[in-house]
PDB file of N, CA and C in Angstrom:
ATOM      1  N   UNK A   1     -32.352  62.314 276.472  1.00  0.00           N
ATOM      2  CA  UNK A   1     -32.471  62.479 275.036  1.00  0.00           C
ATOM      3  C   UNK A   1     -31.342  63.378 274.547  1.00  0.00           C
ATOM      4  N   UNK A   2     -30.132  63.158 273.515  1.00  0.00           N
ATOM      5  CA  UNK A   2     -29.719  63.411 273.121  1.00  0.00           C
ATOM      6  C   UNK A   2     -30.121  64.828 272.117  1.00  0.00           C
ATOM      7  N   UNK A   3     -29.334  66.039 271.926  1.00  0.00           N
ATOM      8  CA  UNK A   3     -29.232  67.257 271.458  1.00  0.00           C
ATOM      9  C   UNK A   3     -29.418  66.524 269.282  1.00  0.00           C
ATOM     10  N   UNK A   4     -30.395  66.950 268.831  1.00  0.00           N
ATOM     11  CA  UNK A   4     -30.073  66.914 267.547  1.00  0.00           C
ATOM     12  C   UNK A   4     -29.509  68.360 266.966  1.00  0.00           C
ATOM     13  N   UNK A   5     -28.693  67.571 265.747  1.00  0.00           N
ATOM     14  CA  UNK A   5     -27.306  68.793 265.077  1.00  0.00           C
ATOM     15  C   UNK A   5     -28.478  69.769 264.196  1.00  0.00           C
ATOM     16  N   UNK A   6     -28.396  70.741 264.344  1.00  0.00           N
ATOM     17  CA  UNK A   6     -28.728  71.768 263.183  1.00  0.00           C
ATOM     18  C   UNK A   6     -28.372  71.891 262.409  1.00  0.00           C
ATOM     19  N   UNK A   7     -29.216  71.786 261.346  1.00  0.00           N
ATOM     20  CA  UNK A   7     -28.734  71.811 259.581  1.00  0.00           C
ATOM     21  C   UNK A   7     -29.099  73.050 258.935  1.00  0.00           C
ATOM     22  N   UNK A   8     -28.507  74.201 258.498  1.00  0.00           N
ATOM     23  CA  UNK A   8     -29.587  75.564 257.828  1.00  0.00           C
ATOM     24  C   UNK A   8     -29.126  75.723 256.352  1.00  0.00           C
ATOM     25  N   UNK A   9     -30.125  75.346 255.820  1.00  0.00           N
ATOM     26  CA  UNK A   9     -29.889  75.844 254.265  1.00  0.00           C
ATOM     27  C   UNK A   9     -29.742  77.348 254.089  1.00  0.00           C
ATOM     28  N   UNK A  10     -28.865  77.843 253.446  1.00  0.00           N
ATOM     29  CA  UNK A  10     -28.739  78.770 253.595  1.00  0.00           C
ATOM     30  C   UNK A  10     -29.098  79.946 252.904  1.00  0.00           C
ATOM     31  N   UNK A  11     -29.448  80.784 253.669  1.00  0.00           N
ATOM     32  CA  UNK A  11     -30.685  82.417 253.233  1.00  0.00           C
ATOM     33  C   UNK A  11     -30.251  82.834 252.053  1.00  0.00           C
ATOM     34  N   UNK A  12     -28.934  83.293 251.820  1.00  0.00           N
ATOM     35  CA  UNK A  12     -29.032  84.047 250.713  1.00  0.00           C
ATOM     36  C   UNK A  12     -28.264  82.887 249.582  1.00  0.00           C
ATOM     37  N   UNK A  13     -28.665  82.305 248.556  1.00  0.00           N
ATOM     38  CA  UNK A  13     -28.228  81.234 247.055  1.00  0.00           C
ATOM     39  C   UNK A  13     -28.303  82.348 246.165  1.00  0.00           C
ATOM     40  N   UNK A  14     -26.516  82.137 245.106  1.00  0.00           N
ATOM     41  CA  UNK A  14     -26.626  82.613 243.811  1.00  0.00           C
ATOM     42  C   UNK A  14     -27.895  82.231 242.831  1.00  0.00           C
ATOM     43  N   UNK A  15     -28.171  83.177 242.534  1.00  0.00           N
ATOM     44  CA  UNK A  15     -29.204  83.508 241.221  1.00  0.00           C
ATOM     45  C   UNK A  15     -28.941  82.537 240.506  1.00  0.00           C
ATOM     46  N   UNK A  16     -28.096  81.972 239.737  1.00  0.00           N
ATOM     47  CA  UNK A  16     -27.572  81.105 238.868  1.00  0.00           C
ATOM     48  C   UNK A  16     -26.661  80.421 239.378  1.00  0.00           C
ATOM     49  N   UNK A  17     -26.479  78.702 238.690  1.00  0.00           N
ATOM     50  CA  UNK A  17     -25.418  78.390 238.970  1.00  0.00           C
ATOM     51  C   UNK A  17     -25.007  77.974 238.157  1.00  0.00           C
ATOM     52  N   UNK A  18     -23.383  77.778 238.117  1.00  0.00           N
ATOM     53  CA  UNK A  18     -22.875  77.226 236.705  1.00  0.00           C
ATOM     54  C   UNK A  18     -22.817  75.782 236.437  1.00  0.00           C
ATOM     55  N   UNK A  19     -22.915  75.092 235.324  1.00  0.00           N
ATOM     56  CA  UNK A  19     -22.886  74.283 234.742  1.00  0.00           C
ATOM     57  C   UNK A  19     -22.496  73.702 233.384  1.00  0.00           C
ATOM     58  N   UNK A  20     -22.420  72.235 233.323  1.00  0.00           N
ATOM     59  CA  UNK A  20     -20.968  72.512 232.396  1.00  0.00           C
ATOM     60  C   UNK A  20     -21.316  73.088 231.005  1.00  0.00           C
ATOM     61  N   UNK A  21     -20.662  72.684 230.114  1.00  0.00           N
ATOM     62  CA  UNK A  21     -20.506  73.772 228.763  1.00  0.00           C
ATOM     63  C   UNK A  21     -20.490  75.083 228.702  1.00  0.00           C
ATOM     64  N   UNK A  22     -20.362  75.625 230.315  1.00  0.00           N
ATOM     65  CA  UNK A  22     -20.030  77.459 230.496  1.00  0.00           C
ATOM     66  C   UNK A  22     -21.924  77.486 230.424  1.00  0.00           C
ATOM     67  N   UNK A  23     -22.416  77.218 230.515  1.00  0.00           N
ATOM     68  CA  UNK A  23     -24.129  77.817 231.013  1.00  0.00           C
ATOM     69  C   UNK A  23     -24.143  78.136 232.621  1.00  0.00           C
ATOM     70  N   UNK A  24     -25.687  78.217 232.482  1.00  0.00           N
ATOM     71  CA  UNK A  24     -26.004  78.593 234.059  1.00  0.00           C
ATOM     72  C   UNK A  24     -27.256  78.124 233.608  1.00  0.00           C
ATOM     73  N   UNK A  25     -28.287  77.645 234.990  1.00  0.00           N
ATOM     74  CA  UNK A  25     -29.611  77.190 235.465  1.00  0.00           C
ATOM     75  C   UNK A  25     -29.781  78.482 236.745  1.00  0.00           C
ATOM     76  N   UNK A  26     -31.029  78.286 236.891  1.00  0.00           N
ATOM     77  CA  UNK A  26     -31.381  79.087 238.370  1.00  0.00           C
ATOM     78  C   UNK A  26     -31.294  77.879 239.474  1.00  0.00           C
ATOM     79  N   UNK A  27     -31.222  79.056 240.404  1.00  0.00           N
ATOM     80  CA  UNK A  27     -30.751  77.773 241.693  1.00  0.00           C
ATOM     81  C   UNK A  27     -31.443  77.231 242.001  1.00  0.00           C
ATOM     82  N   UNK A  28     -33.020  77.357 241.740  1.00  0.00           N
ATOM     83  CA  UNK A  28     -34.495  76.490 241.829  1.00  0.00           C
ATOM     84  C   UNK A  28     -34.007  75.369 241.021  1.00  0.00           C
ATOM     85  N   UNK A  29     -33.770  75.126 240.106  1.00  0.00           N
ATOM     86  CA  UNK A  29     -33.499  73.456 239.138  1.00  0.00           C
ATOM     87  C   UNK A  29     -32.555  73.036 238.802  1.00  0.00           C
ATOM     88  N   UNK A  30     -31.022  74.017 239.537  1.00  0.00           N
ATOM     89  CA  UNK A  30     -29.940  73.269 239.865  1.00  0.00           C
ATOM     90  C   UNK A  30     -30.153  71.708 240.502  1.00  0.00           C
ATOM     91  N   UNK A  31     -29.317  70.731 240.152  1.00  0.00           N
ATOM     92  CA  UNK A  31     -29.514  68.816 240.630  1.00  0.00           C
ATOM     93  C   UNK A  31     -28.538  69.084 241.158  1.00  0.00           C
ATOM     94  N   UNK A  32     -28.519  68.008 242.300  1.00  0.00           N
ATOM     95  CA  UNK A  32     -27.219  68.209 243.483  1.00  0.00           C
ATOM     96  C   UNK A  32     -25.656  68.086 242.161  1.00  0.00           C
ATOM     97  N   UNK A  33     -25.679  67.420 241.152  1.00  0.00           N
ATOM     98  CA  UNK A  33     -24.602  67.114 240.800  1.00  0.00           C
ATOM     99  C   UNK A  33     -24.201  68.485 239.685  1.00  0.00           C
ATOM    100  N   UNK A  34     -25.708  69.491 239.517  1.00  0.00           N
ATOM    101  CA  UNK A  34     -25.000  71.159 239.047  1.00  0.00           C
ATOM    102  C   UNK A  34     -24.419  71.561 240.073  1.00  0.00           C
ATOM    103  N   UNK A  35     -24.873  71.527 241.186  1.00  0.00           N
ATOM    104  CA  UNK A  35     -24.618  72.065 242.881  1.00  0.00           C
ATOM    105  C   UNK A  35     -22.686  71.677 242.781  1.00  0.00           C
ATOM    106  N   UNK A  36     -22.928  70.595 243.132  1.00  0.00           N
ATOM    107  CA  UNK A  36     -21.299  69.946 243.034  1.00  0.00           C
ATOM    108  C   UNK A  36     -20.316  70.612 242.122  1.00  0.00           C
ATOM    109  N   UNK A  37     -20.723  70.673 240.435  1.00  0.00           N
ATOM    110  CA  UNK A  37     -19.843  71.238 239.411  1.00  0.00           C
ATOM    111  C   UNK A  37     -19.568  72.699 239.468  1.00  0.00           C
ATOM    112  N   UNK A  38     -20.524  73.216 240.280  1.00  0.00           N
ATOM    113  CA  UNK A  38     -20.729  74.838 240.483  1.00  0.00           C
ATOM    114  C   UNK A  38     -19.714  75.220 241.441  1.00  0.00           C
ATOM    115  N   UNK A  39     -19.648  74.430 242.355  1.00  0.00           N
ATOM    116  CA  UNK A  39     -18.627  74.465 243.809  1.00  0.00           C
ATOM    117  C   UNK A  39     -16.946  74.225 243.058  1.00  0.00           C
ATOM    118  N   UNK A  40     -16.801  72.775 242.401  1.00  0.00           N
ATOM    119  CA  UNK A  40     -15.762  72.511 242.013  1.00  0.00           C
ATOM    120  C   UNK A  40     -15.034  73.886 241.164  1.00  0.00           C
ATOM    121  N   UNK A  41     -15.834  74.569 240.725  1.00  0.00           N
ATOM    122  CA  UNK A  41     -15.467  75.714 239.415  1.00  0.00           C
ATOM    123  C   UNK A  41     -14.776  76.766 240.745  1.00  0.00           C
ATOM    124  N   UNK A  42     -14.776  76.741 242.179  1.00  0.00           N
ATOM    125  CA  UNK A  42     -15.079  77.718 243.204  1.00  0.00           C
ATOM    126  C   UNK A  42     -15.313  78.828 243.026  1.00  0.00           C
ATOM    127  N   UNK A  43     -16.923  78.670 242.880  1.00  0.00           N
ATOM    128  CA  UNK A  43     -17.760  79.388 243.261  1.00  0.00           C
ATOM    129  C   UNK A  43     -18.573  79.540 244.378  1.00  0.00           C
ATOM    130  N   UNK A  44     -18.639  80.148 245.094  1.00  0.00           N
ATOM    131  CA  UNK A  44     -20.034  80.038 246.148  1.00  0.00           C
ATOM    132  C   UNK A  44     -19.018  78.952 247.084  1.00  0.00           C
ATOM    133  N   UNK A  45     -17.955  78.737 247.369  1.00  0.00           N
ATOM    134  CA  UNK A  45     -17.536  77.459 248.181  1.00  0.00           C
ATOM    135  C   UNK A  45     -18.287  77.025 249.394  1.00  0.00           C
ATOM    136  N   UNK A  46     -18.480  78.378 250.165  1.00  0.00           N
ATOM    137  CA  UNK A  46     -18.988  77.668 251.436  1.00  0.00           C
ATOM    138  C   UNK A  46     -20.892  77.456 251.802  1.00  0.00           C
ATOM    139  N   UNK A  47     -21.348  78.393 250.368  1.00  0.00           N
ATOM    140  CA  UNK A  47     -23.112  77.855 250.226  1.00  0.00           C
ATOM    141  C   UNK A  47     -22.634  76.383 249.996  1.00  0.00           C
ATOM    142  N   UNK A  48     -21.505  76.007 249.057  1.00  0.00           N
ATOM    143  CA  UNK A  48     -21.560  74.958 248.078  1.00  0.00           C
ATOM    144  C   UNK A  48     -21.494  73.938 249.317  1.00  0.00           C
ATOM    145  N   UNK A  49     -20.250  74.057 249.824  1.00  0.00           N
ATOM    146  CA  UNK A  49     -20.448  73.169 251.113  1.00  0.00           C
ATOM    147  C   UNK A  49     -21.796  72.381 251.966  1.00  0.00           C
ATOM    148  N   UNK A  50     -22.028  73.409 252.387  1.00  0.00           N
ATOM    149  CA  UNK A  50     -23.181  73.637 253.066  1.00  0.00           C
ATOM    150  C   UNK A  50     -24.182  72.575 252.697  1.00  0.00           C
ATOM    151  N   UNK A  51     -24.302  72.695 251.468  1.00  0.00           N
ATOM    152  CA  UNK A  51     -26.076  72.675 250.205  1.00  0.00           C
ATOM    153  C   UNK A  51     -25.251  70.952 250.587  1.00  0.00           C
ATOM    154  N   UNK A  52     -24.033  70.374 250.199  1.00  0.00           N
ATOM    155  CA  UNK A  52     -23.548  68.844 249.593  1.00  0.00           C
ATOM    156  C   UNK A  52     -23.737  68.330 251.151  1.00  0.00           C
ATOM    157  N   UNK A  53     -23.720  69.086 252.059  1.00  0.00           N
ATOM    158  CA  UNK A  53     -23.909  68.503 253.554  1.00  0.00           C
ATOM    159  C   UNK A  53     -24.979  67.938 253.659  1.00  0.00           C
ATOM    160  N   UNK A  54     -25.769  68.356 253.390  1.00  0.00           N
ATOM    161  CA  UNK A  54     -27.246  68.239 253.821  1.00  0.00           C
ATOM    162  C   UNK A  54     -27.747  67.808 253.033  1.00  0.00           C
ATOM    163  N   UNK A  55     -27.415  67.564 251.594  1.00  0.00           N
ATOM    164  CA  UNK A  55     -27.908  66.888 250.574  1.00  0.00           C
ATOM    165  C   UNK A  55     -27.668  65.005 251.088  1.00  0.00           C
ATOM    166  N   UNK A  56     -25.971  65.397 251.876  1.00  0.00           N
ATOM    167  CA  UNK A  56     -25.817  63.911 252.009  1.00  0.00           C
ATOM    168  C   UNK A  56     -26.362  63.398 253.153  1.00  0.00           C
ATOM    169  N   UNK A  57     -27.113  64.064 254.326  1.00  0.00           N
ATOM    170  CA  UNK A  57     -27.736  63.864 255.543  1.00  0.00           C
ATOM    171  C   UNK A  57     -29.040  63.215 255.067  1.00  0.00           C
ATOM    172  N   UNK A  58     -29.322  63.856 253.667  1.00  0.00           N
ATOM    173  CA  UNK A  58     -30.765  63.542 253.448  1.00  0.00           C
ATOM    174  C   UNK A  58     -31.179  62.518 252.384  1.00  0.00           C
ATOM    175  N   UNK A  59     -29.769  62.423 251.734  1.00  0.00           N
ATOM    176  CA  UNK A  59     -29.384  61.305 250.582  1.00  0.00           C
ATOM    177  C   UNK A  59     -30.379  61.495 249.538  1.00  0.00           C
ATOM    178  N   UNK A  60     -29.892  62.967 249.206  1.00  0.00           N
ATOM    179  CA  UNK A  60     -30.205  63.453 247.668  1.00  0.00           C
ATOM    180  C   UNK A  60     -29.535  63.089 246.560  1.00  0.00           C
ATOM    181  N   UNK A  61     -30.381  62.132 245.322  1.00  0.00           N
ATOM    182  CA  UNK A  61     -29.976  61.917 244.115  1.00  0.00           C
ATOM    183  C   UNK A  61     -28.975  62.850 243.121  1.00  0.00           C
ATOM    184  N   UNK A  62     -28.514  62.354 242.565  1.00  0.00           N
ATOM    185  CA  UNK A  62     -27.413  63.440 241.901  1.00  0.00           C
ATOM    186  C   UNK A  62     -28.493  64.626 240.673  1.00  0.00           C
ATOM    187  N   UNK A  63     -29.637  63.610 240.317  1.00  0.00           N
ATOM    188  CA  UNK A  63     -30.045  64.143 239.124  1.00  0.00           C
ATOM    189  C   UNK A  63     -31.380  64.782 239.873  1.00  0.00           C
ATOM    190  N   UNK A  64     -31.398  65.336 241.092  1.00  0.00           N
ATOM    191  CA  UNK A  64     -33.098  66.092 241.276  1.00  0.00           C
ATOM    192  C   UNK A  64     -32.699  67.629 241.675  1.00  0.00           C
ATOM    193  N   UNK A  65     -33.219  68.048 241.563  1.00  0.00           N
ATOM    194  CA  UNK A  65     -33.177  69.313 241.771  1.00  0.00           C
ATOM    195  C   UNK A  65     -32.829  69.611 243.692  1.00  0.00           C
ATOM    196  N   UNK A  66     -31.453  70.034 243.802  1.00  0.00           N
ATOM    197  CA  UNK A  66     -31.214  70.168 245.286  1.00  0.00           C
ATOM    198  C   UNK A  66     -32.320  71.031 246.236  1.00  0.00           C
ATOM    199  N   UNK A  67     -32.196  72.214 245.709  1.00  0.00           N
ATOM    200  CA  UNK A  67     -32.488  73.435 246.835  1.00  0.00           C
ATOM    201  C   UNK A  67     -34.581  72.597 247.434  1.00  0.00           C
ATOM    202  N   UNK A  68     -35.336  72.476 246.415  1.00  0.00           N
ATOM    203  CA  UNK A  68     -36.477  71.860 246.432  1.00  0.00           C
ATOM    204  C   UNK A  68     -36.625  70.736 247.275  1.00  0.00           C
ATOM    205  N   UNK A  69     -35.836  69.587 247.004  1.00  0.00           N
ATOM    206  CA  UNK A  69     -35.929  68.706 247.699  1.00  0.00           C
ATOM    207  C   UNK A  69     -35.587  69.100 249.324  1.00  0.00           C
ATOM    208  N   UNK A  70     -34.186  69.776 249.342  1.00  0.00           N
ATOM    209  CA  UNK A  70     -33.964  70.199 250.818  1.00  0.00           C
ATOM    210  C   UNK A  70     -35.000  70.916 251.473  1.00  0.00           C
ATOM    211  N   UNK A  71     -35.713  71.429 251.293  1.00  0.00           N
ATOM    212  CA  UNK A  71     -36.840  72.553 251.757  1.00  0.00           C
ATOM    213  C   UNK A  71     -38.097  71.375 251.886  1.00  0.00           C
ATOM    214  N   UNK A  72     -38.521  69.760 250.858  1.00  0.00           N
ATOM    215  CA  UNK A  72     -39.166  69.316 251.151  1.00  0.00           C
ATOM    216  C   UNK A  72     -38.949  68.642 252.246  1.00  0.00           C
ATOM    217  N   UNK A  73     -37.541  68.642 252.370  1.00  0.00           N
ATOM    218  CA  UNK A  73     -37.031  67.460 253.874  1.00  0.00           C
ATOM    219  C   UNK A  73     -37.048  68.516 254.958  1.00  0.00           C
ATOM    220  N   UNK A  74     -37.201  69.400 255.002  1.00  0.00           N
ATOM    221  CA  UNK A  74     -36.924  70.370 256.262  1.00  0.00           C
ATOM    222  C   UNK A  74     -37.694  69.552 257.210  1.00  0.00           C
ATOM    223  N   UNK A  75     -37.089  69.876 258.441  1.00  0.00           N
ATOM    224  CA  UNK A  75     -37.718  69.379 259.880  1.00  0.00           C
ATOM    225  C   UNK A  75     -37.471  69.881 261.193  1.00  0.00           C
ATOM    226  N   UNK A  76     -37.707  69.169 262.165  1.00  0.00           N
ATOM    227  CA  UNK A  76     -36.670  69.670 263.281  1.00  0.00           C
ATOM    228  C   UNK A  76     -35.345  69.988 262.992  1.00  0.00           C
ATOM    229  N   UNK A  77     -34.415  69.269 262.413  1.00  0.00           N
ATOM    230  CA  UNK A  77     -33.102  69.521 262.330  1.00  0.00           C
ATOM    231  C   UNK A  77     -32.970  70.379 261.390  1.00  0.00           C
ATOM    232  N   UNK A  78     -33.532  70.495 259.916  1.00  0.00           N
ATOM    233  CA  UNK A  78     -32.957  71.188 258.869  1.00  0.00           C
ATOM    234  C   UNK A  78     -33.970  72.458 258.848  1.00  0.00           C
ATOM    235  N   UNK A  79     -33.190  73.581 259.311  1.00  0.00           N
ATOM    236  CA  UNK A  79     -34.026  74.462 259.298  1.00  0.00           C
ATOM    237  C   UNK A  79     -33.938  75.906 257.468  1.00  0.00           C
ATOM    238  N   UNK A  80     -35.070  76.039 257.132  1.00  0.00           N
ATOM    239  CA  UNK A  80     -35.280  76.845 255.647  1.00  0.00           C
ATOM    240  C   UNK A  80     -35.140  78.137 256.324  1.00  0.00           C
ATOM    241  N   UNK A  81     -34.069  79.035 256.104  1.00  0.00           N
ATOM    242  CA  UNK A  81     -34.412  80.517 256.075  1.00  0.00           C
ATOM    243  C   UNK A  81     -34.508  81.198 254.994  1.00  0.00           C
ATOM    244  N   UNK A  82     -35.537  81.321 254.824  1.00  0.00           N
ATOM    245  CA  UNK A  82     -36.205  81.967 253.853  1.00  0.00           C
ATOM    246  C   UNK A  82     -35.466  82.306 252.592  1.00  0.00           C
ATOM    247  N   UNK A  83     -35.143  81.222 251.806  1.00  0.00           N
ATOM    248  CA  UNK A  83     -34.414  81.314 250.785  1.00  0.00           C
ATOM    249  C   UNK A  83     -34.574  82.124 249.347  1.00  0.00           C
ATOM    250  N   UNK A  84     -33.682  82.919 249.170  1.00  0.00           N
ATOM    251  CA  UNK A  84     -33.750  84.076 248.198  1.00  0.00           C
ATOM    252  C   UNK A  84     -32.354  84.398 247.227  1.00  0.00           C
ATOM    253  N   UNK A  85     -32.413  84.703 246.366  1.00  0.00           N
ATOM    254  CA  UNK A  85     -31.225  84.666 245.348  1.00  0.00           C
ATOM    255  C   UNK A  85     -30.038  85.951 245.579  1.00  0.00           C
ATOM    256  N   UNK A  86     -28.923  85.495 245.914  1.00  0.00           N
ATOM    257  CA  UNK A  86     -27.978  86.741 246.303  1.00  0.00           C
ATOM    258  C   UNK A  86     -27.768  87.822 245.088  1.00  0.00           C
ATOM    259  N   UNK A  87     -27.117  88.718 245.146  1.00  0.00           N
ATOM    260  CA  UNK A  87     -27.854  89.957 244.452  1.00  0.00           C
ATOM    261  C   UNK A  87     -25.979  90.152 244.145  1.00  0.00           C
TER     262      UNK A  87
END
């Protein structure tokens, strides 16, 4: 039996993320495609990374809310550490 890859969402997510017209959402109801526009602005590059990895392992919609859905897919591979808003 083959080794499965580890996926970790990662512990500490900005409080807010940006989105367009210069706003912000919290990172609870950021949609993978705020996730994406938030990264492109470089911000957060390598959460941002990270979050679009595993969004695409798990083939998250552009319009749902990322961080939620990833935490509903957690499994063997995708492991939740205890996700909390960076300070």
């Amino acid at each position: 039996m083959g080794t499965l890859t580890r996926y970790e969402i990662p512990a500490a997510l900005p409080a807010f993320v940006e989105i367009e017209g210069g706003a912000f959402t919290s990172h609870e109801k950021a949609t993978l495609a705020q996730w994406r526009y938030h990264g492109s602005k470089g911000n957060d590059r390598q959460i941002v990374d990270q979050l679009l990895l595993l969004a695409a392992k798990v083939g998250v919609p552009d319009d749902v809310p990322l961080v939620p859905r990833l935490i509903a897919a957690s499994g063997d591979n995708v492991v939740v550490l205890h996700v909390k808003p960076k300070k």
